[in-house]
C-alpha atoms as a PDB file:
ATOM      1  CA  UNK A   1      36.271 -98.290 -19.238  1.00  0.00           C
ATOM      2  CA  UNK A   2      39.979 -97.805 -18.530  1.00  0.00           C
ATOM      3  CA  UNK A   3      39.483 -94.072 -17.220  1.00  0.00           C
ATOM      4  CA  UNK A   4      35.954 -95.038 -15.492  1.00  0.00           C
ATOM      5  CA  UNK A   5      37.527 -97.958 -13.023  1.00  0.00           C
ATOM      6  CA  UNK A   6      40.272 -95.644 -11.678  1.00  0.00           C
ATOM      7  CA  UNK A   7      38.154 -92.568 -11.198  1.00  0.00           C
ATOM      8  CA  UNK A   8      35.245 -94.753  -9.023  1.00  0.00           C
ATOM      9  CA  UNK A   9      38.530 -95.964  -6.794  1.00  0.00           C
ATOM     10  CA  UNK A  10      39.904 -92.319  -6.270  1.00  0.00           C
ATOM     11  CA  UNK A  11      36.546 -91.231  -5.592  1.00  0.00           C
ATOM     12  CA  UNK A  12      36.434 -94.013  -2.865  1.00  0.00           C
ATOM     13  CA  UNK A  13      39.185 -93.682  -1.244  1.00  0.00           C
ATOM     14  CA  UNK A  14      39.446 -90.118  -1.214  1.00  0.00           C
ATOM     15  CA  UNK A  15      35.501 -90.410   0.315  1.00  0.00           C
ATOM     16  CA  UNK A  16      36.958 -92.656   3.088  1.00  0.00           C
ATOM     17  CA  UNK A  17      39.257 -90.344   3.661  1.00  0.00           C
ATOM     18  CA  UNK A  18      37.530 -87.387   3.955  1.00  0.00           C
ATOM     19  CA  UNK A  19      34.386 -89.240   6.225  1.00  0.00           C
ATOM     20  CA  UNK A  20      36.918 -91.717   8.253  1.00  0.00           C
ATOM     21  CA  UNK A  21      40.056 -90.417   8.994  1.00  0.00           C
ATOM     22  CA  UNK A  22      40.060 -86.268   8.193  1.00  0.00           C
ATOM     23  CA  UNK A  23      37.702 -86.090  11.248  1.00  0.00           C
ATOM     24  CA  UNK A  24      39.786 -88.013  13.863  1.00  0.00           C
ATOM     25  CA  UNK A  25      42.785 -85.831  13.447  1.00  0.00           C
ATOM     26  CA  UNK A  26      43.264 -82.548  15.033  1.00  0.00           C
ATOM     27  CA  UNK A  27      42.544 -78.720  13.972  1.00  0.00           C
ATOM     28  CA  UNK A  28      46.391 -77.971  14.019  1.00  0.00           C
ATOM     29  CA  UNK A  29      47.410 -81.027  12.716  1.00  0.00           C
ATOM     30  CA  UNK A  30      45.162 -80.181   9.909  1.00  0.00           C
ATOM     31  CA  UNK A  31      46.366 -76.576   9.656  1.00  0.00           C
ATOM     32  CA  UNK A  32      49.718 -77.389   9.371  1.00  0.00           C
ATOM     33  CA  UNK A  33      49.150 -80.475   6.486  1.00  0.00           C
ATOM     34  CA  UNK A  34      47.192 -77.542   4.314  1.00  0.00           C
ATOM     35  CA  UNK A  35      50.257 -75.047   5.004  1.00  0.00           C
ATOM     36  CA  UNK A  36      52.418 -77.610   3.679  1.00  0.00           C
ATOM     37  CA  UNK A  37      50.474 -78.281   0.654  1.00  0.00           C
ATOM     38  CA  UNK A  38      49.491 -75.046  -0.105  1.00  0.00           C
ATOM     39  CA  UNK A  39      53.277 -73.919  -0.189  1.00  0.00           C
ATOM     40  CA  UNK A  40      54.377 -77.083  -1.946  1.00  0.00           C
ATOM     41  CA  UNK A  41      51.678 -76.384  -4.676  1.00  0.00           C
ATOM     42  CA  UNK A  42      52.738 -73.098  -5.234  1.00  0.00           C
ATOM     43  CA  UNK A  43      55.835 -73.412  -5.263  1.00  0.00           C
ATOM     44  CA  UNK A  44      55.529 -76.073  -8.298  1.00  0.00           C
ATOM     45  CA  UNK A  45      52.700 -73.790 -10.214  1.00  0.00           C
ATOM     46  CA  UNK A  46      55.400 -71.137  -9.934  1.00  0.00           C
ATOM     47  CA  UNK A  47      58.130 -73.405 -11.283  1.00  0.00           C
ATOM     48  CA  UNK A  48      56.061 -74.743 -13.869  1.00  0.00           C
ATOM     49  CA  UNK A  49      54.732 -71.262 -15.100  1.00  0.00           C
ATOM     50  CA  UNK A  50      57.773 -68.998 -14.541  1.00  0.00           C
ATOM     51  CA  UNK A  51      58.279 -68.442 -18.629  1.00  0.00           C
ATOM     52  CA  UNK A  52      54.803 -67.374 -18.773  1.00  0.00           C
ATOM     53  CA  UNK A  53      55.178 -65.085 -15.648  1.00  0.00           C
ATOM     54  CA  UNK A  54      58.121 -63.083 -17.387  1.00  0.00           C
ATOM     55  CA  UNK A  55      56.692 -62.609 -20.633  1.00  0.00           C
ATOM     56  CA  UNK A  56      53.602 -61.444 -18.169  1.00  0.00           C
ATOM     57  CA  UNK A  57      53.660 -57.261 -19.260  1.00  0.00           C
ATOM     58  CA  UNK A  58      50.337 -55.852 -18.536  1.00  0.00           C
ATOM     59  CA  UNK A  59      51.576 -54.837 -15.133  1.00  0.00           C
ATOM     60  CA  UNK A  60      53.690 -52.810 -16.009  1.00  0.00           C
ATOM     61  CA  UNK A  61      50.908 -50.641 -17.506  1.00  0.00           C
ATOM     62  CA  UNK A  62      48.944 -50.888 -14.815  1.00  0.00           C
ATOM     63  CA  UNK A  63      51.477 -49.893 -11.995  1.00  0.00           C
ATOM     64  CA  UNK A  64      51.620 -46.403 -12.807  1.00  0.00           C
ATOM     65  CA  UNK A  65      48.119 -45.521 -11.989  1.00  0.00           C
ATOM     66  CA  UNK A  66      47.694 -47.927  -8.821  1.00  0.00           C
ATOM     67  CA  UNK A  67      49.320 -45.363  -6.517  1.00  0.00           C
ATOM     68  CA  UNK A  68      46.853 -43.113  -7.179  1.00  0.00           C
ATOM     69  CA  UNK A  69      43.933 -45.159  -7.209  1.00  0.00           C
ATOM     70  CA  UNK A  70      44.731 -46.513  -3.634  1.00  0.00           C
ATOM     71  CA  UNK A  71      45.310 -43.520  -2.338  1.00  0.00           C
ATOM     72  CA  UNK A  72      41.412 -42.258  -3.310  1.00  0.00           C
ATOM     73  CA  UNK A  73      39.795 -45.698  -1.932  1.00  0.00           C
ATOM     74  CA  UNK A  74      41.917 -45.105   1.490  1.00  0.00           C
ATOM     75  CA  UNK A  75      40.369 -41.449   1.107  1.00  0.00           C
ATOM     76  CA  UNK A  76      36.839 -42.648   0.240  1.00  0.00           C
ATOM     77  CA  UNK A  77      37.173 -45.181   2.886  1.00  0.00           C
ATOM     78  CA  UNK A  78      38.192 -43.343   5.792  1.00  0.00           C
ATOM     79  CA  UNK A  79      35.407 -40.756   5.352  1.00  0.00           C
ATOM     80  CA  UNK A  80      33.338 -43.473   5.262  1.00  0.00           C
ATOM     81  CA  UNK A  81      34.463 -44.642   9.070  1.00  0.00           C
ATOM     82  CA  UNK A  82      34.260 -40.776   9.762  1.00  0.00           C
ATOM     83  CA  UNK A  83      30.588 -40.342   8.780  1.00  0.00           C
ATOM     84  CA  UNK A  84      29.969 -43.685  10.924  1.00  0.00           C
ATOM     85  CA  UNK A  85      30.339 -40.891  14.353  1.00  0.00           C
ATOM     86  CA  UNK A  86      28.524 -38.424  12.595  1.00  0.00           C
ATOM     87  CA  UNK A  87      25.176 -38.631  15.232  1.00  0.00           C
ATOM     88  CA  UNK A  88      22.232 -39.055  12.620  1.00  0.00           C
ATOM     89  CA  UNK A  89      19.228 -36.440  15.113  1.00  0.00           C
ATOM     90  CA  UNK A  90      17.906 -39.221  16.566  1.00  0.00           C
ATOM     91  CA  UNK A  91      18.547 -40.065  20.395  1.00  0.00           C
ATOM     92  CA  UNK A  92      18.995 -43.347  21.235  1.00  0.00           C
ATOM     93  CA  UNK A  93      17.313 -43.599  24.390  1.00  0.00           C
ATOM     94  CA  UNK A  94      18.550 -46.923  24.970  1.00  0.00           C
ATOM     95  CA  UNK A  95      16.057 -50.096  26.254  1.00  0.00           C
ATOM     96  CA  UNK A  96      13.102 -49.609  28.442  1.00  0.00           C
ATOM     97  CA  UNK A  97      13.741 -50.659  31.940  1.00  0.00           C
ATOM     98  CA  UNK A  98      11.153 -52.640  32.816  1.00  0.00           C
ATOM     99  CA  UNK A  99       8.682 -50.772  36.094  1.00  0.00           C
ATOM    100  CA  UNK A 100       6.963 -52.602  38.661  1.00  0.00           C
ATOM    101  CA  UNK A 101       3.341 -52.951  37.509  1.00  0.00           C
ATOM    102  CA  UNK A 102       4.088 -53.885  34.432  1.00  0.00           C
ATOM    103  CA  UNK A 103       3.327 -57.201  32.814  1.00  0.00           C
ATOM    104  CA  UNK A 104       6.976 -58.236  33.286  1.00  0.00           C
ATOM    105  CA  UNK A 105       8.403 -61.481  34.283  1.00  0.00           C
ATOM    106  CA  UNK A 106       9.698 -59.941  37.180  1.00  0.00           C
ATOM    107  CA  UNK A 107       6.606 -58.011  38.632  1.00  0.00           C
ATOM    108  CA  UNK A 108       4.819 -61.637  37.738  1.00  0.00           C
ATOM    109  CA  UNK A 109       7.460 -63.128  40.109  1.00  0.00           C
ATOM    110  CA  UNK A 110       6.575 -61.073  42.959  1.00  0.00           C
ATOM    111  CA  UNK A 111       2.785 -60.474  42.448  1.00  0.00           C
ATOM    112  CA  UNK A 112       1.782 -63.705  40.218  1.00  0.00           C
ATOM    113  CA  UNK A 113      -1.972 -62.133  41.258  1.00  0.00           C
ATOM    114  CA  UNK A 114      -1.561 -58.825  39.941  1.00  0.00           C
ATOM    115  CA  UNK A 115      -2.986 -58.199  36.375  1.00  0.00           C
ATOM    116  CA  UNK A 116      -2.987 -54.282  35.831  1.00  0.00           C
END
């Protein structure tokens, strides 16, 4: 009971919150709060974990084939963009202009009588 009580009350207010007041205040206001939080939270994960980020080694493994491997996805990718000029045979012709005679809202505008 001691961990339900405090949960339902979080859950509350934090509901009250987010319906009642998160609304009322402004985009950039709102930007700026998460900027704050976001650095303040990192900062504290990276306090908190900086032991475990030193004795972090896989990296290092890993760094000497990343050059490479970037380098073949930039390749890979820019042919990609290439190919996207490449014309495929087909000629776009573009969309039908619409003729008088036709059934279109225009021709229907000037001759409402006309049904060819």
């Amino acid at each position: 009971m001691e961990f339900f009580t405090p949960s339902i009350l979080l859950l509350l207010v934090s509901a009250i919150v987010l319906f009642a007041i998160i609304p009322q205040i402004a985009p950039t206001l709102l930007f700026v709060i998460a900027l704050l939080m976001f650095i303040i939270v990192g900062y504290q994960h990276y306090y908190m974990f900086t032991d475990e980020y030193a004795m972090s080694t896989w990296q290092n493994m890993v760094a000497g084939s990343a050059k490479p491997l970037i380098i073949v996805v930039l390749v890979v990718m820019m042919v990609g963009f290439l190919l996207n000029f490449v014309p495929s045979g087909r000629r776009n012709a573009g969309p039908e202009l619409p003729a008088y005679g036709k059934n279109t809202l225009k021709s229907i505008i000037r001759d409402p009588f006309k049904t060819r």
